[in-house]
PDB file of N, CA and C in Angstrom:
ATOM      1  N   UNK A   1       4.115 -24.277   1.265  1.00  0.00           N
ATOM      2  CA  UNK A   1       3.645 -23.405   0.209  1.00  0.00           C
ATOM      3  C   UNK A   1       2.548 -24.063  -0.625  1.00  0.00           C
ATOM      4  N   UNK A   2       2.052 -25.396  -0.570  1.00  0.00           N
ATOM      5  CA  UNK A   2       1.254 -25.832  -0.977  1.00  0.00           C
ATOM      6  C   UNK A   2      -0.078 -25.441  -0.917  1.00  0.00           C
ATOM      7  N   UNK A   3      -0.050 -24.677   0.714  1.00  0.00           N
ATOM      8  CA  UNK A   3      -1.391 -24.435   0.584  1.00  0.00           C
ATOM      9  C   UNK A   3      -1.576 -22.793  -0.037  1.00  0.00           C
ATOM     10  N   UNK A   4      -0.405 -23.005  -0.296  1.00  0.00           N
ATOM     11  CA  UNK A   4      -0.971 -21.140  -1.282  1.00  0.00           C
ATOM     12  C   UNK A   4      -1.716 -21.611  -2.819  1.00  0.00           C
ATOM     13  N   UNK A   5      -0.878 -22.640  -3.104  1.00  0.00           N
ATOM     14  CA  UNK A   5      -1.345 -23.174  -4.619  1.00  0.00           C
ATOM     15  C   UNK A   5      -2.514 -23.410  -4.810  1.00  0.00           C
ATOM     16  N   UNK A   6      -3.222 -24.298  -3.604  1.00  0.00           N
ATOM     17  CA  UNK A   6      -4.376 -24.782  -3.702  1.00  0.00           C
ATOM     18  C   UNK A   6      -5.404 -23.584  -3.382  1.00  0.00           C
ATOM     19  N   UNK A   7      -5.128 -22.383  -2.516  1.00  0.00           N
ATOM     20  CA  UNK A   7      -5.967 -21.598  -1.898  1.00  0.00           C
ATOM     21  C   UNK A   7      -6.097 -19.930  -2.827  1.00  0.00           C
ATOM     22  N   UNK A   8      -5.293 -19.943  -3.657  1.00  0.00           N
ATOM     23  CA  UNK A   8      -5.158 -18.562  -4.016  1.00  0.00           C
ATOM     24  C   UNK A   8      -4.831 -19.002  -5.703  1.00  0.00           C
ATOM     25  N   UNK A   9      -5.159 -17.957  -6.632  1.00  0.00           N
ATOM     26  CA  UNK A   9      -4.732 -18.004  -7.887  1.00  0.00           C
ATOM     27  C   UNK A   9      -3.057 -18.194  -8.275  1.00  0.00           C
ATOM     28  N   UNK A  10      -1.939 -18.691  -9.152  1.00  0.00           N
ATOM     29  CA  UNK A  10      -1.095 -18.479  -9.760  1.00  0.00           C
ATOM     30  C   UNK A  10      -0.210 -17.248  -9.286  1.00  0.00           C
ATOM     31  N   UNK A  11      -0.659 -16.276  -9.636  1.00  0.00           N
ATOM     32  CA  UNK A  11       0.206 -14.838  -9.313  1.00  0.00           C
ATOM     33  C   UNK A  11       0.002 -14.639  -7.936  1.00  0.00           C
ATOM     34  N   UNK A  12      -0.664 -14.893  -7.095  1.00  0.00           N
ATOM     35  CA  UNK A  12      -0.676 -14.620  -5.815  1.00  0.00           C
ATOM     36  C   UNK A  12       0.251 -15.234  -4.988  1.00  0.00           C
ATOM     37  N   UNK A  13       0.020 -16.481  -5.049  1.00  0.00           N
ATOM     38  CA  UNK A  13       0.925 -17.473  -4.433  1.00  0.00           C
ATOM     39  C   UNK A  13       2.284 -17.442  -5.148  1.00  0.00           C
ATOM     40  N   UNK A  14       2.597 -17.160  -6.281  1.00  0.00           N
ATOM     41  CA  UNK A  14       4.175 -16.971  -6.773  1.00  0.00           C
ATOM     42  C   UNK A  14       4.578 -15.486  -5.734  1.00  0.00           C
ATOM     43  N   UNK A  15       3.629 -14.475  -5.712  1.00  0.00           N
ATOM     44  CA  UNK A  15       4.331 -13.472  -5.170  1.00  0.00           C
ATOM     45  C   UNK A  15       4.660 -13.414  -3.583  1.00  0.00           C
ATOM     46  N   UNK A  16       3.891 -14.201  -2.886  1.00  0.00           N
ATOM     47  CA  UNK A  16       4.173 -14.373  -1.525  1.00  0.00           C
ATOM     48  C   UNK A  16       4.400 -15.562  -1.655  1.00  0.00           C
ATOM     49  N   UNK A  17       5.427 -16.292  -2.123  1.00  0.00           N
ATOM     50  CA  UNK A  17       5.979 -17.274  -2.183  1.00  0.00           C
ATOM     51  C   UNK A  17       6.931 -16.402  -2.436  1.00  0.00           C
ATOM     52  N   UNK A  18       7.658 -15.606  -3.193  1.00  0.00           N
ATOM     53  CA  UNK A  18       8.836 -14.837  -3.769  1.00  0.00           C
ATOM     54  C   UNK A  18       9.380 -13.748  -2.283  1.00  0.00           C
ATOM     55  N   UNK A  19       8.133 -13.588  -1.971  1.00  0.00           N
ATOM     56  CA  UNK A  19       8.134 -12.450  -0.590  1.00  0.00           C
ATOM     57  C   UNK A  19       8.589 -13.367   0.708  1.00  0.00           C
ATOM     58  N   UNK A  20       8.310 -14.288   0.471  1.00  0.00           N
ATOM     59  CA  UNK A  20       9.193 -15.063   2.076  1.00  0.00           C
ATOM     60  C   UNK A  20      10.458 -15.557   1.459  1.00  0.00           C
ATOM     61  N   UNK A  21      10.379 -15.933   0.189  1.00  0.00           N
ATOM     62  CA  UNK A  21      12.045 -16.228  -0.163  1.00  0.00           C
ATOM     63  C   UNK A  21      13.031 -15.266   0.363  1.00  0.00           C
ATOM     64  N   UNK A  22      12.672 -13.822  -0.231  1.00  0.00           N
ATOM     65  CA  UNK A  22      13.302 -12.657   0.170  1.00  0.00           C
ATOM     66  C   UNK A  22      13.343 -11.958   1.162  1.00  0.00           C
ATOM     67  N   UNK A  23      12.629 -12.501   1.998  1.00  0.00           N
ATOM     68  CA  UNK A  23      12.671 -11.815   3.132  1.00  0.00           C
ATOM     69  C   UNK A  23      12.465 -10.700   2.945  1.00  0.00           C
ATOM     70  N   UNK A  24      11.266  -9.985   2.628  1.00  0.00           N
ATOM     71  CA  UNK A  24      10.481  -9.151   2.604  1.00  0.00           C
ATOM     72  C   UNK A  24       9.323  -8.866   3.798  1.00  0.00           C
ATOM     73  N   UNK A  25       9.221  -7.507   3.896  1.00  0.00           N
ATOM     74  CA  UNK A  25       8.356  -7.281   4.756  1.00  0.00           C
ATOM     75  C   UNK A  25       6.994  -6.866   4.919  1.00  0.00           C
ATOM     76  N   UNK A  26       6.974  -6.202   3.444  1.00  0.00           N
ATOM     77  CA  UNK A  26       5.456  -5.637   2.450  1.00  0.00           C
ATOM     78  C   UNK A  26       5.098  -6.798   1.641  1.00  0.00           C
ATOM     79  N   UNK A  27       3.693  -6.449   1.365  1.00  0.00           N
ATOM     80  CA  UNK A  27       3.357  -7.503  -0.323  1.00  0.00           C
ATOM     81  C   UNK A  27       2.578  -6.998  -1.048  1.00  0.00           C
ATOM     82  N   UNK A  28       2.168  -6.218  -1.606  1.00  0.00           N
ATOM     83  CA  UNK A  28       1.116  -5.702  -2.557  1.00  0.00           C
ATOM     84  C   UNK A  28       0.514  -5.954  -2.761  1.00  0.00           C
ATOM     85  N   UNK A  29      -0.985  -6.916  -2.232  1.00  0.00           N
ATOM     86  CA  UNK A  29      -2.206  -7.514  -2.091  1.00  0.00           C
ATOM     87  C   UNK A  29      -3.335  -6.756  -1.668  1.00  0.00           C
ATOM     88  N   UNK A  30      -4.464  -6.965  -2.944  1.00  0.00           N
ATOM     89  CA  UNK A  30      -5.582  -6.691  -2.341  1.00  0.00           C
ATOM     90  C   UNK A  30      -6.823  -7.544  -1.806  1.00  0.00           C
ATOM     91  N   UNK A  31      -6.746  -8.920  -2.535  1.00  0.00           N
ATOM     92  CA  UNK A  31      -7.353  -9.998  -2.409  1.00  0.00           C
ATOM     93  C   UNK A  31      -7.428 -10.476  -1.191  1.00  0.00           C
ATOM     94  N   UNK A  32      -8.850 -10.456  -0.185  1.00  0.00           N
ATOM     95  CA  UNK A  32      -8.639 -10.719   1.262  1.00  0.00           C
ATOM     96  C   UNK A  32      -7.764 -12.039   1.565  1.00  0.00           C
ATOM     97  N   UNK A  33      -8.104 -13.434   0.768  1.00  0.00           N
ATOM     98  CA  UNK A  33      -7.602 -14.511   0.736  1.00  0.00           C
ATOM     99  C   UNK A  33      -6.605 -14.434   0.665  1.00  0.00           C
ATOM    100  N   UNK A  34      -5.296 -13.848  -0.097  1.00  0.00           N
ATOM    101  CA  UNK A  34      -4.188 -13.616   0.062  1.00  0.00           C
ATOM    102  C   UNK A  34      -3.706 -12.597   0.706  1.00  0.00           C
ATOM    103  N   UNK A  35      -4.279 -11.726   1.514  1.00  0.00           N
ATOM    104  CA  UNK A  35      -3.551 -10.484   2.704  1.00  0.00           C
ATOM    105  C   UNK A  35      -3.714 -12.053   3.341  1.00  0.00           C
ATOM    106  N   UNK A  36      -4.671 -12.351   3.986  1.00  0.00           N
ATOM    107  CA  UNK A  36      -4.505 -13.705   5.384  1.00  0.00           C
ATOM    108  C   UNK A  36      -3.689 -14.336   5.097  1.00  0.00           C
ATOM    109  N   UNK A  37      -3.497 -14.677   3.953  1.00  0.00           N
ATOM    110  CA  UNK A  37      -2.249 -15.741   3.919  1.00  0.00           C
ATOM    111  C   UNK A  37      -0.948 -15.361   4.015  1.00  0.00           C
ATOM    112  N   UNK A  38      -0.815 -13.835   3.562  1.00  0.00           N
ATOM    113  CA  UNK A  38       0.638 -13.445   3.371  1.00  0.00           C
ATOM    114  C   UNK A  38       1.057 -13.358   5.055  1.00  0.00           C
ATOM    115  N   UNK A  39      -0.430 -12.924   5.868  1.00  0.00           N
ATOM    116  CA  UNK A  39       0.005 -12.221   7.097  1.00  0.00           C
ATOM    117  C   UNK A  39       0.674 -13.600   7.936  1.00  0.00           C
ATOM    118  N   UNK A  40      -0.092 -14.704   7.252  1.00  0.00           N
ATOM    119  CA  UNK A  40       0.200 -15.963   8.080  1.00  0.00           C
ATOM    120  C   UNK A  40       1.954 -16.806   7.896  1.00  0.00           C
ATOM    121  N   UNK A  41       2.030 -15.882   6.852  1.00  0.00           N
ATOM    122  CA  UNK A  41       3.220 -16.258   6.425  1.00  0.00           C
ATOM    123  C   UNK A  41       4.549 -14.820   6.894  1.00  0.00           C
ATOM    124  N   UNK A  42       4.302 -14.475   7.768  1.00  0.00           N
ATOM    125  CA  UNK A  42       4.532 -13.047   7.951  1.00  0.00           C
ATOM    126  C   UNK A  42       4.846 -12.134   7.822  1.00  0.00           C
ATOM    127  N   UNK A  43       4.331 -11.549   6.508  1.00  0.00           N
ATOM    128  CA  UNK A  43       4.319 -10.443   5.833  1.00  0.00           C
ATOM    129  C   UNK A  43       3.435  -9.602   5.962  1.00  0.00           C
ATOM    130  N   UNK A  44       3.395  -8.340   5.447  1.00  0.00           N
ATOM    131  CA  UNK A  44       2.272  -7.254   6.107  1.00  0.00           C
ATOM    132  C   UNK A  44       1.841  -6.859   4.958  1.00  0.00           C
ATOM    133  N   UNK A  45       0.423  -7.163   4.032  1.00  0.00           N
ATOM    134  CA  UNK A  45      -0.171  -6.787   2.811  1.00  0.00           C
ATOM    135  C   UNK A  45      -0.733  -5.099   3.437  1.00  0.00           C
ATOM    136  N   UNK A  46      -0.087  -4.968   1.801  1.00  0.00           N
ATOM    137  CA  UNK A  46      -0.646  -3.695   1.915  1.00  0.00           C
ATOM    138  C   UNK A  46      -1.397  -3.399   0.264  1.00  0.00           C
ATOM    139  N   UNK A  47      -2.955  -2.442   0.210  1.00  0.00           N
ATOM    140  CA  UNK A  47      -3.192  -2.982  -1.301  1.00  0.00           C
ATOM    141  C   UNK A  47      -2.915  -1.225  -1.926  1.00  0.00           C
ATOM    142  N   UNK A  48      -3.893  -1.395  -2.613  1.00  0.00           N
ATOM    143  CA  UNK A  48      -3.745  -0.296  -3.659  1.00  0.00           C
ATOM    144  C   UNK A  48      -4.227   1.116  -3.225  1.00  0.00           C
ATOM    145  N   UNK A  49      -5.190   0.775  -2.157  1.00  0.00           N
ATOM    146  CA  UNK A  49      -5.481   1.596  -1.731  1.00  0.00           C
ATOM    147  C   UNK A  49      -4.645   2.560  -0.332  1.00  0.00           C
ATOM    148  N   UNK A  50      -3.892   1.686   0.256  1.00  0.00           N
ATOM    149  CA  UNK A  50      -2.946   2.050   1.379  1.00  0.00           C
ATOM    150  C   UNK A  50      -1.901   2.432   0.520  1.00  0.00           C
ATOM    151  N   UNK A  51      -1.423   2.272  -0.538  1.00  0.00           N
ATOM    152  CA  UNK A  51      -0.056   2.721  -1.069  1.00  0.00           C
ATOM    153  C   UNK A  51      -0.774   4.173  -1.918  1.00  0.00           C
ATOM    154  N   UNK A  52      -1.486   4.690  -2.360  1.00  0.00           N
ATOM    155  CA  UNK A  52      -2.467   5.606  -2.611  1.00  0.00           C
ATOM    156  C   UNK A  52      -2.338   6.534  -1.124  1.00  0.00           C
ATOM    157  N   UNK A  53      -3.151   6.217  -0.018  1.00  0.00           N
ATOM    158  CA  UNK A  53      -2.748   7.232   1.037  1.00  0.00           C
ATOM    159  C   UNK A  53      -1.340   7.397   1.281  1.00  0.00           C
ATOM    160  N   UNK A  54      -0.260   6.403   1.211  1.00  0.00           N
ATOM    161  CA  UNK A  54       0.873   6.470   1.523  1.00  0.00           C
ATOM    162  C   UNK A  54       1.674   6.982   0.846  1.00  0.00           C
ATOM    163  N   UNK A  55       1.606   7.450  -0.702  1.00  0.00           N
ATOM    164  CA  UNK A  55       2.076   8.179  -1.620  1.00  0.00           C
ATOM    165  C   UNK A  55       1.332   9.789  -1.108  1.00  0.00           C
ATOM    166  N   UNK A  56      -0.013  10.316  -0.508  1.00  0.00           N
ATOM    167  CA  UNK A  56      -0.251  11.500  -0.087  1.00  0.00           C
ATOM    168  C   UNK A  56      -0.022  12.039   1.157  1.00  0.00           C
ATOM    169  N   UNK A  57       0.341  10.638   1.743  1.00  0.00           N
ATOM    170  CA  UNK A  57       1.212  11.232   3.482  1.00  0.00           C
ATOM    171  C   UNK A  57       2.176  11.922   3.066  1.00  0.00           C
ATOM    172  N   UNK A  58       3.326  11.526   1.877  1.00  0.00           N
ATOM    173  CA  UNK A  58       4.621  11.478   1.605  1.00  0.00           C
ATOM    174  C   UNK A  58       4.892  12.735   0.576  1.00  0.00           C
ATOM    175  N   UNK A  59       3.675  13.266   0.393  1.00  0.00           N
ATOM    176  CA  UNK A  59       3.863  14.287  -0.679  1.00  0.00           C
ATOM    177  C   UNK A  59       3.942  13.785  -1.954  1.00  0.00           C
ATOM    178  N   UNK A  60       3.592  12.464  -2.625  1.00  0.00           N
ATOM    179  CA  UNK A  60       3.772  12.676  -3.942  1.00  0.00           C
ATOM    180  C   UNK A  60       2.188  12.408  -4.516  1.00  0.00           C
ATOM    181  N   UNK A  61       1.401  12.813  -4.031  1.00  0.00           N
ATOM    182  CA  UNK A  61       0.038  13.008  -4.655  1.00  0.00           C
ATOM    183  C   UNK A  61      -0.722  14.288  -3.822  1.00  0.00           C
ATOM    184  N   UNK A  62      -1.104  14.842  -4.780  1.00  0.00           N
ATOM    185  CA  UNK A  62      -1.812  15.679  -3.840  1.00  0.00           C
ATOM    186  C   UNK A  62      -3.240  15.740  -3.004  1.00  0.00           C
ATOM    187  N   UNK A  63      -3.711  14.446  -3.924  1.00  0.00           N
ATOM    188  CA  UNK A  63      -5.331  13.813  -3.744  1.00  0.00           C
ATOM    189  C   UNK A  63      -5.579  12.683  -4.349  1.00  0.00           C
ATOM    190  N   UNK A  64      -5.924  11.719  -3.267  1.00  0.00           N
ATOM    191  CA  UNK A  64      -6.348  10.689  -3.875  1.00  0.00           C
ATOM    192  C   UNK A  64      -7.328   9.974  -4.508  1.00  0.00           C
ATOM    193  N   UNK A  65      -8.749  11.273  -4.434  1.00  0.00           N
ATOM    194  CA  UNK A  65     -10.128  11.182  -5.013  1.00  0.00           C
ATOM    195  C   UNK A  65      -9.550  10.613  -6.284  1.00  0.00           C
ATOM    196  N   UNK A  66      -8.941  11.174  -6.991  1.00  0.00           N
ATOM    197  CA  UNK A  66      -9.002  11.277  -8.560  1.00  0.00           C
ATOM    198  C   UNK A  66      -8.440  10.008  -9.166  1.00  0.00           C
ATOM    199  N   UNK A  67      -7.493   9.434  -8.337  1.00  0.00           N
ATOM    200  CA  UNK A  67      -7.041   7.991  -8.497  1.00  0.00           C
ATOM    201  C   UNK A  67      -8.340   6.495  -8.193  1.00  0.00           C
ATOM    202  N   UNK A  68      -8.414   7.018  -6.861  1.00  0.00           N
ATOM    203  CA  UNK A  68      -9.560   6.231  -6.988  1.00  0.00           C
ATOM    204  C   UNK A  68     -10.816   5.743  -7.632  1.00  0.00           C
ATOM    205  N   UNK A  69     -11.411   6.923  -7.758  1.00  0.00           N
ATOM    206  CA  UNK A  69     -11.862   7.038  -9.028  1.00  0.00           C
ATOM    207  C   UNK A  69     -12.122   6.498 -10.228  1.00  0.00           C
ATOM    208  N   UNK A  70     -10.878   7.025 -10.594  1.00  0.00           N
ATOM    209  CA  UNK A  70     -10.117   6.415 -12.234  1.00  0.00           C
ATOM    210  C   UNK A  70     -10.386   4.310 -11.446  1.00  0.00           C
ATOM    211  N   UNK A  71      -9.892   4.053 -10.687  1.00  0.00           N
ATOM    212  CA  UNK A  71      -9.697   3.014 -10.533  1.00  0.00           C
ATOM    213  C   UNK A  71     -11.273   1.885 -10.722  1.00  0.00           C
ATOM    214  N   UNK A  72     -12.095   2.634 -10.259  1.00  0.00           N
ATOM    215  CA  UNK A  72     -13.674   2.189  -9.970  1.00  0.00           C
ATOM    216  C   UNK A  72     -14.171   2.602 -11.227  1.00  0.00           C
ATOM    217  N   UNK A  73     -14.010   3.105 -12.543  1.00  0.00           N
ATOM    218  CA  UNK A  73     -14.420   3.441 -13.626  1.00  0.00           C
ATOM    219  C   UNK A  73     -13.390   3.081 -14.932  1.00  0.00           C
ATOM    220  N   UNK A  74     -12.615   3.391 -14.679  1.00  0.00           N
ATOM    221  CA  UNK A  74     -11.190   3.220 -16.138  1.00  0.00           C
ATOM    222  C   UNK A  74     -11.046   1.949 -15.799  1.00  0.00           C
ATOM    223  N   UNK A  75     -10.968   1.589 -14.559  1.00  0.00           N
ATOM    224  CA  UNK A  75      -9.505   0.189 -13.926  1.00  0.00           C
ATOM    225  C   UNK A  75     -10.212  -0.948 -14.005  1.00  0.00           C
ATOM    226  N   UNK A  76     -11.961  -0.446 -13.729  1.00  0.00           N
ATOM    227  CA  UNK A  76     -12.590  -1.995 -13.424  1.00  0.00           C
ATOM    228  C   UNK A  76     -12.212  -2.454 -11.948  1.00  0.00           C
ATOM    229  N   UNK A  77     -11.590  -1.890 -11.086  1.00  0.00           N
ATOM    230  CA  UNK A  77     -11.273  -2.398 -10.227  1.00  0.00           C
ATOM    231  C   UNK A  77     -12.473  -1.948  -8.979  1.00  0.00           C
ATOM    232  N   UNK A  78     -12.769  -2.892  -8.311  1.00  0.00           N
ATOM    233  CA  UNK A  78     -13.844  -3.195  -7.319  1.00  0.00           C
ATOM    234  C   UNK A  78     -13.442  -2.200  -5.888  1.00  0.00           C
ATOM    235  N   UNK A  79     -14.259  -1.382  -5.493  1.00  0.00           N
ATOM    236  CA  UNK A  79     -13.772  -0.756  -4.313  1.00  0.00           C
ATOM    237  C   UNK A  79     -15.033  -0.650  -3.436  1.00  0.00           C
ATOM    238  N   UNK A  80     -15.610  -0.992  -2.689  1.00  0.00           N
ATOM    239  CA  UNK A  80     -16.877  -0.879  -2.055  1.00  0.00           C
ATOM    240  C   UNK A  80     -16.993   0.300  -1.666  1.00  0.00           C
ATOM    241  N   UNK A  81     -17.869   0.714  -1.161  1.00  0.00           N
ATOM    242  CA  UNK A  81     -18.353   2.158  -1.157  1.00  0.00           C
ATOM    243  C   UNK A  81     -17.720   2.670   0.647  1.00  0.00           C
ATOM    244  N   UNK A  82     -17.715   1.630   1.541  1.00  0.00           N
ATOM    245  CA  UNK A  82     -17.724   1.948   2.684  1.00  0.00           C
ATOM    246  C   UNK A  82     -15.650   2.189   2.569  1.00  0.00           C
ATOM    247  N   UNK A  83     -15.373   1.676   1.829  1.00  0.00           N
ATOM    248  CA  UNK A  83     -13.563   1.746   1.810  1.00  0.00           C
ATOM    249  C   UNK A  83     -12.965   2.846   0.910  1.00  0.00           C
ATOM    250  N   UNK A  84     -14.100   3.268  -0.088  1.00  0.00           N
ATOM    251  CA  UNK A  84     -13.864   4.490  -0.575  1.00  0.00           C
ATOM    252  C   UNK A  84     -13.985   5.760   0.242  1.00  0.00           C
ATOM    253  N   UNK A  85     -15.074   5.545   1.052  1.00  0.00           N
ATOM    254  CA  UNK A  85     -15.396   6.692   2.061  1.00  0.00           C
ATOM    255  C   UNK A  85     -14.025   6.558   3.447  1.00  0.00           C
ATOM    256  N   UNK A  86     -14.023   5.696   3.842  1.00  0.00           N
ATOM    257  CA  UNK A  86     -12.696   5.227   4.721  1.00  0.00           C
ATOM    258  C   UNK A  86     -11.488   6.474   4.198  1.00  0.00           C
ATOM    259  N   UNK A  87     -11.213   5.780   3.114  1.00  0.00           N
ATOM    260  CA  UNK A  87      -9.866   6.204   2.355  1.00  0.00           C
ATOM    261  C   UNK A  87     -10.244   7.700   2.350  1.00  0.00           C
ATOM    262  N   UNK A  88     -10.913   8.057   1.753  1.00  0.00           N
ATOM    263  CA  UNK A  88     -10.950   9.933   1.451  1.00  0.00           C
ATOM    264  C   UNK A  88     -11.192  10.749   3.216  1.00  0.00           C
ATOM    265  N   UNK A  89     -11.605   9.937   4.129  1.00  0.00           N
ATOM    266  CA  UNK A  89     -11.535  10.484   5.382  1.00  0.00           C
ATOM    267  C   UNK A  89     -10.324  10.337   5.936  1.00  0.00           C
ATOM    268  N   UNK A  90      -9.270   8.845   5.726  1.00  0.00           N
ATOM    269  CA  UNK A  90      -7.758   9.131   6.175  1.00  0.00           C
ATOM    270  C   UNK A  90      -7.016   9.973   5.261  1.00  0.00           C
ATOM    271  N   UNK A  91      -7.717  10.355   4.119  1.00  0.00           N
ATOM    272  CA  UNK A  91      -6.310  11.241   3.446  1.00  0.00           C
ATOM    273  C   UNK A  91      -7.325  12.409   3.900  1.00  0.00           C
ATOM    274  N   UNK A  92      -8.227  12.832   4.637  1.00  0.00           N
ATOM    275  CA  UNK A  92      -8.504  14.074   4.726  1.00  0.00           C
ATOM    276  C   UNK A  92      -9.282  14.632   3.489  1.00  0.00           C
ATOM    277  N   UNK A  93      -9.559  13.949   3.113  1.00  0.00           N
ATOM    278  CA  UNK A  93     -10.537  14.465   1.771  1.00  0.00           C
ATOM    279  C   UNK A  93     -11.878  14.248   1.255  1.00  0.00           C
ATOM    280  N   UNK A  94     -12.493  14.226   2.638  1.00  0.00           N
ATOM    281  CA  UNK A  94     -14.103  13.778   2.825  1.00  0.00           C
ATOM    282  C   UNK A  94     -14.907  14.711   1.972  1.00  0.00           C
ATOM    283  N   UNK A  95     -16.225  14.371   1.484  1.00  0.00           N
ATOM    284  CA  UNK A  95     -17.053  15.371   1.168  1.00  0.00           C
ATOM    285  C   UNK A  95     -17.910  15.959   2.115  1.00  0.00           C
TER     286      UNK A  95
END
């Protein structure tokens, strides 16, 4: 686990450090550096944006434009343009 300390921030490495304790099978990562590491550790990252389609497979969103969105404007959170377009074509909600 050392090399999570040295390779990834504090909260990253506590949480996939916590996720192989438990024997867990998900991890909630969006940070490429830590999906590789979790996967190496063998867990299956999934980020904000896959739990977003996976809440509208499941019926509890009806669209995920509006989240995303919010996320790239309210959240501050970074989404490149080619993964925004990705995402609204797997939930079916292309322009």
């Amino acid at each position: 686990m050392r090399a999570l300390q040295r390779d990834l921030d504090r909260g990253e490495s506590a949480s996939i450090a916590l996720a192989v304790e438990l024997g867990a099978d998900l991890i909630l990562l969006d940070e490429q550096d830590g999906r590789r590491l979790a996967q190496q550790q063998g867990l299956t990252p999934m980020g904000v944006v896959g739990v977003l389609l996976l809440a509208k497979r499941r019926g509890l969103l009806p669209a995920i434009r509006p989240s995303l969105d919010a996320l790239r404007t309210d959240a501050g959170f970074w989404l490149g343009d080619s993964v925004y377009r990705l995402a609204l074509q797997k939930a079916r909600e292309s322009s």
